[in-house]
Each structure stands twice: as C-alpha cells, then as structure tokens.
N, C-alpha and C. Protein backbone atom coordinates (compact mmCIF):
# COMPACT_ATOMS: atom_id res chain seq x y z
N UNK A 1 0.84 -1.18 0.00
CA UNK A 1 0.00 0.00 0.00
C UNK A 1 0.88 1.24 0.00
N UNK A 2 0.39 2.21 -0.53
CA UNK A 2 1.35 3.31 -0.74
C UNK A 2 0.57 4.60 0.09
N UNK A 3 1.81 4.97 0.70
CA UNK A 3 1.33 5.92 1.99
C UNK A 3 0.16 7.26 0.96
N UNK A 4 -0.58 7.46 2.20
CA UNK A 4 -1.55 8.28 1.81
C UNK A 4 -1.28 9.78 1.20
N UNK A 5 -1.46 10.30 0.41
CA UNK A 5 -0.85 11.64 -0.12
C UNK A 5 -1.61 12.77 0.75
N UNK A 6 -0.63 13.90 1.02
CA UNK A 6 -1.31 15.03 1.79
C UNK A 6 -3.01 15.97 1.24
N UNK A 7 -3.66 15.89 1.82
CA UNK A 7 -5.14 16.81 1.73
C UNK A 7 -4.98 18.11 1.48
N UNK A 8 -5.88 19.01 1.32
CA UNK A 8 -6.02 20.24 1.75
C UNK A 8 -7.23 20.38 2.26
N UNK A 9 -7.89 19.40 2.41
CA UNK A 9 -9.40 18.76 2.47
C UNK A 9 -9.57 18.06 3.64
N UNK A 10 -10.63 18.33 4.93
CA UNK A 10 -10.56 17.63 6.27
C UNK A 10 -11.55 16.43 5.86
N UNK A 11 -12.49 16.30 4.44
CA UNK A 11 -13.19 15.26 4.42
C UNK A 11 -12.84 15.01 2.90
N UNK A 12 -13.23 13.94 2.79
CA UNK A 12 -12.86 13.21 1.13
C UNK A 12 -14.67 12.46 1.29
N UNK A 13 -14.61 12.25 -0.23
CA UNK A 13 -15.90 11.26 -0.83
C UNK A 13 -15.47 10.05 -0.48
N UNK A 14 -17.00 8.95 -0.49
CA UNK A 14 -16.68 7.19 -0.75
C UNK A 14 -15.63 6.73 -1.25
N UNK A 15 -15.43 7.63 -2.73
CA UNK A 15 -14.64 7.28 -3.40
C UNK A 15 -13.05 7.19 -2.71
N UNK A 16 -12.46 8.20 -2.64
CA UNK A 16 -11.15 8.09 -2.26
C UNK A 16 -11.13 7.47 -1.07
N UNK A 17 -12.48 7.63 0.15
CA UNK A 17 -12.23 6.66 1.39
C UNK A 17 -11.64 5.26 1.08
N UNK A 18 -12.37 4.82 -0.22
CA UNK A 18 -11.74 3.31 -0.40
C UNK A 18 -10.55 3.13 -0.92
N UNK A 19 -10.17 4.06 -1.96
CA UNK A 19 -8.74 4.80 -2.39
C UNK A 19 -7.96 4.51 -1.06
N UNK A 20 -8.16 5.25 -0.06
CA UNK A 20 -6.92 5.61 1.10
C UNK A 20 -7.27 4.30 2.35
N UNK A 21 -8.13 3.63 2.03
CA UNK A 21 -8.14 1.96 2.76
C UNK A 21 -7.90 1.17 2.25
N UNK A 22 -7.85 1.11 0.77
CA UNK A 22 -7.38 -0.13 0.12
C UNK A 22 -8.33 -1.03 0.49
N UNK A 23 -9.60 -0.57 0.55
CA UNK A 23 -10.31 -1.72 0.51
C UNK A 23 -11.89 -1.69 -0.49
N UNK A 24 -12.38 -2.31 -0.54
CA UNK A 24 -14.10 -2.43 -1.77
C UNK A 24 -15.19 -1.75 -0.92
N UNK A 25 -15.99 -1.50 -1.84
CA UNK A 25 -16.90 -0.40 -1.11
C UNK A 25 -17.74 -1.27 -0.41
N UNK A 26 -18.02 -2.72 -0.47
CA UNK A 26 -19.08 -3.48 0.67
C UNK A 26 -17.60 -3.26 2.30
N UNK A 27 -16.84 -3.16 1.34
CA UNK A 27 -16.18 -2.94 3.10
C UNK A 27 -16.08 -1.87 3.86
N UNK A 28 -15.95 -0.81 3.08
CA UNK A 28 -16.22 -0.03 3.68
C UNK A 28 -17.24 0.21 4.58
N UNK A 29 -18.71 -0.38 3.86
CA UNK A 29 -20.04 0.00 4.05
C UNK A 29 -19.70 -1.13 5.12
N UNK A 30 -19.41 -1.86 5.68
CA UNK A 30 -19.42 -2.69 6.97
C UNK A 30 -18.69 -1.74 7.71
N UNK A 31 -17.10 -1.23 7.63
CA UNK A 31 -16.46 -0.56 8.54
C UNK A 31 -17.72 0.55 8.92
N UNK A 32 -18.33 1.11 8.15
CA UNK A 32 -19.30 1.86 8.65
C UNK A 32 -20.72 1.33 10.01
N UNK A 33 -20.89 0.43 9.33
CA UNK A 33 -21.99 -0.30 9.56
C UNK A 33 -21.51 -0.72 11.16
N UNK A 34 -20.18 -1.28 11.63
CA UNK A 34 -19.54 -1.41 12.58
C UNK A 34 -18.94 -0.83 13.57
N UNK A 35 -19.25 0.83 13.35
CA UNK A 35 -18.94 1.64 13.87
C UNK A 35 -17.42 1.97 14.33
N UNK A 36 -16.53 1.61 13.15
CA UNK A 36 -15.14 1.42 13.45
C UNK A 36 -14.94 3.22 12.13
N UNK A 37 -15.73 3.38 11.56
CA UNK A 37 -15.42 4.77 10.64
C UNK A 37 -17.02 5.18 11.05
N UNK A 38 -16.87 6.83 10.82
CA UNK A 38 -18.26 7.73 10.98
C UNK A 38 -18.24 8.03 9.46
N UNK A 39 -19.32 7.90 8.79
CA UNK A 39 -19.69 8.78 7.99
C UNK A 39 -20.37 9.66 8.11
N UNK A 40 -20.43 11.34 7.15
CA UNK A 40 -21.03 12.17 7.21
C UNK A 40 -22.00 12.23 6.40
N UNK A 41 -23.12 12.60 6.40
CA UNK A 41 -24.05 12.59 5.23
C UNK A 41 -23.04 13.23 4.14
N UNK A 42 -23.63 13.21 2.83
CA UNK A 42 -22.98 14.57 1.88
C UNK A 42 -24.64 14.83 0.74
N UNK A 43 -24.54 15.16 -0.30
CA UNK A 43 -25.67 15.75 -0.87
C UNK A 43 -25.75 14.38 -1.60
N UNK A 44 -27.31 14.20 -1.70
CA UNK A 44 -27.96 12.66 -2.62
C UNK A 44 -27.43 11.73 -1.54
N UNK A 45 -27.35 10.61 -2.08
CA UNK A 45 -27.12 9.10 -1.31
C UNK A 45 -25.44 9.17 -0.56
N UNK A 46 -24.39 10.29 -1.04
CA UNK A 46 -23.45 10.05 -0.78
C UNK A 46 -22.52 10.50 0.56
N UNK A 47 -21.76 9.90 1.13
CA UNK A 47 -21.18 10.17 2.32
C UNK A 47 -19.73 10.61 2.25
N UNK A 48 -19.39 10.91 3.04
CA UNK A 48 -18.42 11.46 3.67
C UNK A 48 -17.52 11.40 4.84
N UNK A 49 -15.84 11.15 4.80
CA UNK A 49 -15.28 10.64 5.89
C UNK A 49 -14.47 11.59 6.02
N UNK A 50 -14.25 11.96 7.03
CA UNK A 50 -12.60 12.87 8.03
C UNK A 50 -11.44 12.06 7.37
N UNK A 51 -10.63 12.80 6.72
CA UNK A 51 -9.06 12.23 6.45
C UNK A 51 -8.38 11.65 7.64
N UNK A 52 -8.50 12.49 9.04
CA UNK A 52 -7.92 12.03 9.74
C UNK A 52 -8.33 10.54 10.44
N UNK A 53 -10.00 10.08 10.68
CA UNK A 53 -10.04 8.95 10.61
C UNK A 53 -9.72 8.21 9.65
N UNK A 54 -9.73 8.09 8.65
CA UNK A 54 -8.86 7.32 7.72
C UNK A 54 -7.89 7.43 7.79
N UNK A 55 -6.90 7.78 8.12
CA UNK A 55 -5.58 7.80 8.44
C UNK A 55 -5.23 6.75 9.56
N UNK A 56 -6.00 7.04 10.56
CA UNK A 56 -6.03 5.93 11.78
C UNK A 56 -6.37 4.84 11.42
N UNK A 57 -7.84 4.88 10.84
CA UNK A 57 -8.08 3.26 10.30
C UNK A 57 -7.06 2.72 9.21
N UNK A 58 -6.22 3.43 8.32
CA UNK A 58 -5.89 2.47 7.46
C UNK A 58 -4.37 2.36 8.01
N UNK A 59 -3.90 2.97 9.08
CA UNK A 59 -2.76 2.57 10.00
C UNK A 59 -3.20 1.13 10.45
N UNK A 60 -4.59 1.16 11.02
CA UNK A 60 -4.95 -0.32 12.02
C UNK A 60 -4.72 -1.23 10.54
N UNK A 61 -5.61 -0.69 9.65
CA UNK A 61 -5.67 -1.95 8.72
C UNK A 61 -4.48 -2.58 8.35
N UNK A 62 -3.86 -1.32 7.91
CA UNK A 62 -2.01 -1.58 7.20
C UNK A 62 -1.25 -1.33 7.75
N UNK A 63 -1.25 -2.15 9.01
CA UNK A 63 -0.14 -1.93 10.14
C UNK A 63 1.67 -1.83 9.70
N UNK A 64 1.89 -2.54 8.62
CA UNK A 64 3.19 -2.85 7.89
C UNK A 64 3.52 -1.81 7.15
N UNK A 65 2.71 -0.62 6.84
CA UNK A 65 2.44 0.08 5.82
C UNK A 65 2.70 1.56 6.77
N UNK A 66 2.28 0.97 7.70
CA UNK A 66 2.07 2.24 8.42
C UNK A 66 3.78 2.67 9.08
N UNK A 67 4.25 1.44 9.75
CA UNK A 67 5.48 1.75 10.41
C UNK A 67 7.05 2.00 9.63
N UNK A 68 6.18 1.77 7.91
CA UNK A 68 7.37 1.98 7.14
C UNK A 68 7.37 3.20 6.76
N UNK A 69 8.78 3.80 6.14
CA UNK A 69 9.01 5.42 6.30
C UNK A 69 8.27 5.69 5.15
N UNK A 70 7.96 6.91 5.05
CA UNK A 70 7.11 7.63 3.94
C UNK A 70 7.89 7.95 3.03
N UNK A 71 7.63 7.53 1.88
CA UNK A 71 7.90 7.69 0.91
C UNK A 71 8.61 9.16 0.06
N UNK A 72 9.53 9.58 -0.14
CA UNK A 72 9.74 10.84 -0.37
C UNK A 72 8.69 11.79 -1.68
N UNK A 73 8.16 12.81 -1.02
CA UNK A 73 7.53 13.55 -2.20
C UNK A 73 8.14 14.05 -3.05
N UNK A 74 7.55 13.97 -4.60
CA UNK A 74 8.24 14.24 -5.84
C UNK A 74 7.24 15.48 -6.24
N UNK A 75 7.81 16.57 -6.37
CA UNK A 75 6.96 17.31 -7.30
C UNK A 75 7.36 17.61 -8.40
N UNK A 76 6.19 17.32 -9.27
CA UNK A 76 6.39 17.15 -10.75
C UNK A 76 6.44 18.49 -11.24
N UNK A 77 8.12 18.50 -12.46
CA UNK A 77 8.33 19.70 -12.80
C UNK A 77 7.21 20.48 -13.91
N UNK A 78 7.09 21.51 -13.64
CA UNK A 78 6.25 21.27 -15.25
C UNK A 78 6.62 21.72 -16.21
N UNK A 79 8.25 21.76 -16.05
CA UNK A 79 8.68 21.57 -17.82
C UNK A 79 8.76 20.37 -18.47
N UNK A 80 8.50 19.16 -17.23
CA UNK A 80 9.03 18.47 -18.32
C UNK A 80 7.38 17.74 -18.65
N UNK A 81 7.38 16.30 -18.96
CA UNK A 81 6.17 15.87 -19.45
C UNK A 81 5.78 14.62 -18.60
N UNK A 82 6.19 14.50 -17.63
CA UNK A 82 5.61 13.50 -16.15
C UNK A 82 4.43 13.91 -15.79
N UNK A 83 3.39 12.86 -15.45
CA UNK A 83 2.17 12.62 -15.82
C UNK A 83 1.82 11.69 -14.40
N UNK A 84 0.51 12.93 -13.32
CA UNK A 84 0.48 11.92 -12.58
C UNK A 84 -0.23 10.66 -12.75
N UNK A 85 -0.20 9.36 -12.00
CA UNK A 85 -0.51 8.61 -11.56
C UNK A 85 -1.53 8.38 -10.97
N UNK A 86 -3.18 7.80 -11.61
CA UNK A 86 -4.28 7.43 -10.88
C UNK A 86 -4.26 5.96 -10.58
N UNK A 87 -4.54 5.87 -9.49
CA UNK A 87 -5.33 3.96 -9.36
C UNK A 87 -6.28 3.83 -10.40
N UNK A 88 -6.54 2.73 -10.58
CA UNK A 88 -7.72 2.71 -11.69
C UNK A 88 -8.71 2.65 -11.55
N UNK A 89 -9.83 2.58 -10.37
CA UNK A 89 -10.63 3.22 -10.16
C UNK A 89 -11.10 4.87 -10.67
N UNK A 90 -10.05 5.03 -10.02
CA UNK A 90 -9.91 6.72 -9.95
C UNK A 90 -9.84 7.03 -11.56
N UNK A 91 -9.08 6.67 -11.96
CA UNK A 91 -8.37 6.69 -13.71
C UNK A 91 -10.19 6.43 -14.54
N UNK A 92 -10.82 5.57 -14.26
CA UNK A 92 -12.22 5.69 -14.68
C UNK A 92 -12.83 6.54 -14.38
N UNK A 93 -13.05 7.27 -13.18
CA UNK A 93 -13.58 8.36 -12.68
C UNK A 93 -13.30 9.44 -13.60
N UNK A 94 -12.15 9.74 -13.55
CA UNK A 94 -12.01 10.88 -14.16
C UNK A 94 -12.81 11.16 -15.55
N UNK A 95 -12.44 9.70 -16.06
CA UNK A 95 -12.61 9.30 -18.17
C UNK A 95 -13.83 9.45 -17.89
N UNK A 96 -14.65 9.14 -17.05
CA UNK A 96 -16.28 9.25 -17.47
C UNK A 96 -16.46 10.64 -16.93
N UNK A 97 -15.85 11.31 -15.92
CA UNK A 97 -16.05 13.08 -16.19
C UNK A 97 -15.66 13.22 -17.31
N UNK A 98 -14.72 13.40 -18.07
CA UNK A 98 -14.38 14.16 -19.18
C UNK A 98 -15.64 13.71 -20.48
N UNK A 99 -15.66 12.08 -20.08
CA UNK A 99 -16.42 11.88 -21.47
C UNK A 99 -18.12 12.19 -21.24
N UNK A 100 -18.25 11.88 -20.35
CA UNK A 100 -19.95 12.21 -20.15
C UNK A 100 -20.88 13.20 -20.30
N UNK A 101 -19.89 13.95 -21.79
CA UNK A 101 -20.38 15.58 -21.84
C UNK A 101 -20.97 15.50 -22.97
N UNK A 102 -21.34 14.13 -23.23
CA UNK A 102 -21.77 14.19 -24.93
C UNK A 102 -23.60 14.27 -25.10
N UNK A 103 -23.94 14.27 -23.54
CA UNK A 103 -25.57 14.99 -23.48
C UNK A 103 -26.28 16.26 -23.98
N UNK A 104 -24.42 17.34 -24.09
CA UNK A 104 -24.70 18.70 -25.10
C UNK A 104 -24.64 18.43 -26.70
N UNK A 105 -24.01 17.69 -26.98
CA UNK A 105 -23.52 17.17 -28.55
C UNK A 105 -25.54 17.23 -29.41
N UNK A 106 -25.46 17.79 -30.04
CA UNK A 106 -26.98 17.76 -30.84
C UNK A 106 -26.03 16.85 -32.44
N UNK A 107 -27.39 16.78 -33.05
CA UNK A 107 -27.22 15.59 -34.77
C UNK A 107 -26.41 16.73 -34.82
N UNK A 108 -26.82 17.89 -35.38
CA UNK A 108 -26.17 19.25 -35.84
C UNK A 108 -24.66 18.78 -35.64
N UNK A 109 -24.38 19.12 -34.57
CA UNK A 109 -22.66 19.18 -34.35
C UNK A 109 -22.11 18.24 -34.62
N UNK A 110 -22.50 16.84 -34.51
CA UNK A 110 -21.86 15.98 -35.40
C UNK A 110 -21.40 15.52 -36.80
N UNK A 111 -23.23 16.07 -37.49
CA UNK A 111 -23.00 16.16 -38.68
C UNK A 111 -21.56 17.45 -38.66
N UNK A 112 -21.66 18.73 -38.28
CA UNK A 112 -20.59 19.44 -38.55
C UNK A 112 -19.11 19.13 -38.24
N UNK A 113 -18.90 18.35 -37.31
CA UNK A 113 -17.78 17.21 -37.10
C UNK A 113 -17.21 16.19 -38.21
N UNK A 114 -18.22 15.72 -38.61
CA UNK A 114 -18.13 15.04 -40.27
C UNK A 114 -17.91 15.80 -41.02
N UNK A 115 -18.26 17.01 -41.51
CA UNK A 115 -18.45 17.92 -42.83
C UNK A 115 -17.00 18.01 -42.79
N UNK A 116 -16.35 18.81 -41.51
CA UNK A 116 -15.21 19.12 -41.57
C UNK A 116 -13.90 18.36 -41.14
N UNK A 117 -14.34 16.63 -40.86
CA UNK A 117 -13.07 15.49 -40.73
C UNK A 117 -12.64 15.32 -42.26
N UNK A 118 -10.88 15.57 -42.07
CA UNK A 118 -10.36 15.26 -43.48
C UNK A 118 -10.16 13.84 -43.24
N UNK A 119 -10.40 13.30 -44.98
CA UNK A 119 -10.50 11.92 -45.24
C UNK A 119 -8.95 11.39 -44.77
N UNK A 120 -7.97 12.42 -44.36
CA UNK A 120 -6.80 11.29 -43.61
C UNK A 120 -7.35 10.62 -42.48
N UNK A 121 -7.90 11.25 -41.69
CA UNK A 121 -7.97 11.20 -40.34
C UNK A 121 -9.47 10.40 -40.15
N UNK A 122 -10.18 10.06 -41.21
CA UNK A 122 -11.51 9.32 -40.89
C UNK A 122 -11.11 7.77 -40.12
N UNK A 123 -9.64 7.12 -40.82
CA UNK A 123 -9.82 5.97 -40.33
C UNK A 123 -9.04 5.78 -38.24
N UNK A 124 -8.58 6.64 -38.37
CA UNK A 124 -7.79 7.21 -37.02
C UNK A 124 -9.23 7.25 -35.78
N UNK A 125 -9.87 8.23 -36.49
CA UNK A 125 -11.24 8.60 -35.54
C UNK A 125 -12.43 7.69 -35.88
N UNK A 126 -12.41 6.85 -36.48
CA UNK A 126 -13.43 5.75 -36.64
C UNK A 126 -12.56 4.53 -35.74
N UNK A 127 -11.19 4.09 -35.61
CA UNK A 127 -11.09 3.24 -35.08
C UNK A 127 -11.03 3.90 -32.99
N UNK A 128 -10.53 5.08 -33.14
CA UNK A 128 -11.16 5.43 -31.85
C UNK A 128 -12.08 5.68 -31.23
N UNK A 129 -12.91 6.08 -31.73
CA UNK A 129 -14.39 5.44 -31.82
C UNK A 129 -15.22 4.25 -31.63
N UNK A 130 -14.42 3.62 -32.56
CA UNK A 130 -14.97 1.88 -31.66
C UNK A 130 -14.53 1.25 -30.77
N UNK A 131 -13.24 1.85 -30.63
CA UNK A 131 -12.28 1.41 -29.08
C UNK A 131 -13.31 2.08 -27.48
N UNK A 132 -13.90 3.17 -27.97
CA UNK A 132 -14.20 3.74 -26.74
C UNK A 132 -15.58 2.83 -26.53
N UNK A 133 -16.51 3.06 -28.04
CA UNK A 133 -17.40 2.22 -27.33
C UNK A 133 -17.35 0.80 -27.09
N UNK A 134 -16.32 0.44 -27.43
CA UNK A 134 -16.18 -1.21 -26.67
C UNK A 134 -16.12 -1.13 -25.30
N UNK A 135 -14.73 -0.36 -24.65
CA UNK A 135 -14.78 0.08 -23.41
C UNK A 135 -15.83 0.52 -23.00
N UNK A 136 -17.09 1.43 -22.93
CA UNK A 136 -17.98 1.90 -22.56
C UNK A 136 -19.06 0.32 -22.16
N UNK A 137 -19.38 -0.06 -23.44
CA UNK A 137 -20.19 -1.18 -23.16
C UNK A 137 -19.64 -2.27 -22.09
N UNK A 138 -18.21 -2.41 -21.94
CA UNK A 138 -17.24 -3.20 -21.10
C UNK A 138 -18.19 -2.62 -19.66
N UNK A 139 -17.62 -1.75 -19.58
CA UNK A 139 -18.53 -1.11 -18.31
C UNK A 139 -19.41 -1.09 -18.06
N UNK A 140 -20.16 -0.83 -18.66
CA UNK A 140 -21.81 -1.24 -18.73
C UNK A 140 -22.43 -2.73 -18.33
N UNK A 141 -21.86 -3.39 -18.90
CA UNK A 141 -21.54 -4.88 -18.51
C UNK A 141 -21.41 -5.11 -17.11
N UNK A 142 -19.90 -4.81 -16.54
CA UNK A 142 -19.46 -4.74 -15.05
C UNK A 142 -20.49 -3.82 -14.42
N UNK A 143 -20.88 -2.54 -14.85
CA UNK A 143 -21.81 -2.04 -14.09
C UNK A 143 -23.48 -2.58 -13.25
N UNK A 144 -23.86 -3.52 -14.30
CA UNK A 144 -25.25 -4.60 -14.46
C UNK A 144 -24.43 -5.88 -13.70
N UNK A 145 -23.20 -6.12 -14.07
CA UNK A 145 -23.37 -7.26 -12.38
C UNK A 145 -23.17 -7.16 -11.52
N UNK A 146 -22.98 -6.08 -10.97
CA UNK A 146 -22.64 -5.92 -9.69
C UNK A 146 -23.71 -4.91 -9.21
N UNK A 147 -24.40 -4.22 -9.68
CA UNK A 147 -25.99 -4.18 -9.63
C UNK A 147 -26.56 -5.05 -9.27
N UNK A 148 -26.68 -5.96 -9.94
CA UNK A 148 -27.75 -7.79 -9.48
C UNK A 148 -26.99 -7.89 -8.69
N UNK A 149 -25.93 -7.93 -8.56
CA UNK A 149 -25.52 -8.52 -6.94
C UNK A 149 -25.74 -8.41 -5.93
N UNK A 150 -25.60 -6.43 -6.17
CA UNK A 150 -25.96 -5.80 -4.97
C UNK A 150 -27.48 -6.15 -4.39
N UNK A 151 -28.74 -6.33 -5.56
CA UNK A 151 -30.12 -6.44 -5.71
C UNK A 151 -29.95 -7.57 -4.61
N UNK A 152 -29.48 -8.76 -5.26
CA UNK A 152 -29.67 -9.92 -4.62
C UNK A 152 -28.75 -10.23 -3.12
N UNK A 153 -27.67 -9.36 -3.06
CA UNK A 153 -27.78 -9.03 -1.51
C UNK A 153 -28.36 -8.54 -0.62
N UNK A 154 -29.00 -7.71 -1.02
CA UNK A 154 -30.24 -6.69 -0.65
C UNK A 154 -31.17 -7.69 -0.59
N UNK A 155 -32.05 -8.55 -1.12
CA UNK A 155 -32.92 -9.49 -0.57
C UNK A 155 -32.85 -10.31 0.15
N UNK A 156 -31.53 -10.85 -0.02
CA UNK A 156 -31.07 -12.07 0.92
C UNK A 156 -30.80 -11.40 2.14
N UNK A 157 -30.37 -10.22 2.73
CA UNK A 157 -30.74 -9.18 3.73
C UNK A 157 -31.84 -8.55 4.56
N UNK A 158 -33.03 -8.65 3.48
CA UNK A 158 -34.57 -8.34 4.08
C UNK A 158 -35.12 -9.29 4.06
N UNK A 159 -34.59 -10.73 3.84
CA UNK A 159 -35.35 -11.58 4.43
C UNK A 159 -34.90 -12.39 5.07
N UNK A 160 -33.70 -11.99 6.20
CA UNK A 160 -33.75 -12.45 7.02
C UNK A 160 -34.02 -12.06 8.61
C-alpha cells in the first residue's frame, strides 16, 4: 500500500475513502456499519469521511504500511512531461467526467464534425471510436453485475 498523499481537504468522498483503505466499497459500508469509521451525510445518497479517521483506520488496517518510512515527495516539474498517476478506479472516474459531456452534442454538431473530418484522419477517428465504445459497453456490462448482486444481496438481507 502506498502511503496516503497530503489533503487540503478535512473530508474526502466514498470514493477516495476506499482509495486511502485499500479496501471495496461493501467494506467499507461494513467498517461503517460497525462503527469502526463515521460517515457524514454529503448531498444525494453520498457520504463522507474525516481524512484524519482514515488515516487511523488504514494505519490499524495496514499496520506494515504504516510503520514503514514515507515515501519521499516528488513534485512534478512542469517543464518536463511526467504525468500523474491514478489507481484505476480513480483513472475511470475521471474518463467518465471528461467523457460524459456528450448529453450537449446535438445531430447538428456531429453532422458538422463530419463535414469538416479530413479523409486522412476518418480511419484514425473511426477506429477510436470503436475502441471507446467497446470500453464503454465493457462497463456497462461490469456495471449490471454488480448491480444484481448488490439487488440480490439486498434481498437475501430483508429476508432475514
């Protein structure tokens, strides 16, 4: 596990909570559930944890992790072309912010996207194009089973 990077932030989202525990979000939702982490409400369904309890808990968790020295900070120059580093969680997060903007895109602008792609570049942006939506549907996929899962944990839960 790689030591936790500094905040400027006294609370982080679900998201990075599991980021900075190294652990899956049903675990989390138990560490919660167990009263070993507080969550805070946040806006819609989502919560919110203190950095500094996470810091403690993922000392208990990653006890080996914890007593080893910290890692020296690198700050990246920006002349040159070093590129940080997401987990891949996170690395999806981001790709579906950037890409999930195509709800403004009207026929219009596409067709005008076509009018003006030169015929070098049609086979470049047609094969990136089908790369993304493979990936997309990939996800979509993983997204629907672990949905039913969740469903069918969720029943096997209310009825007992």
């Amino acid at each position: 596990m790689q030591p936790t990077r500094p905040t400027r932030f006294s609370f982080v989202d679900e998201g990075e909570a599991v980021r900075r525990l190294q652990v899956d979000r049903e675990t989390l939702l138990e560490l919660v559930a167990n009263k070993r982490l507080r969550a805070y409400p946040g806006v819609g369904k989502g919560s919110f944890f203190r950095v500094s309890d996470l810091e403690t808990l993922a000392a208990e968790l990653h006890p080996a992790v914890a007593e080893a020295p910290a890692a020296p900070v690198t700050l990246l120059n920006p002349t040159n072309n070093a590129r940080r580093q997401h987990d891949p969680a996170y690395k999806v997060h981001l790709r579906l912010l950037a890409d999930l903007k195509w709800y403004d895109l009207t026929d219009a602008d596409l067709q005008a996207y076509i009018r003006e792609l030169h015929p070098a570049a049609y086979e470049k942006q047609r094969s990136n194009v089908t790369s993304v939506i493979e990936r997309l549907n990939r996800l979509v996929t993983l997204m629907d089973e672990a949905a039913a899962q969740w469903r069918s944990q969720g029943e096997g839960a209310s009825k007992e």
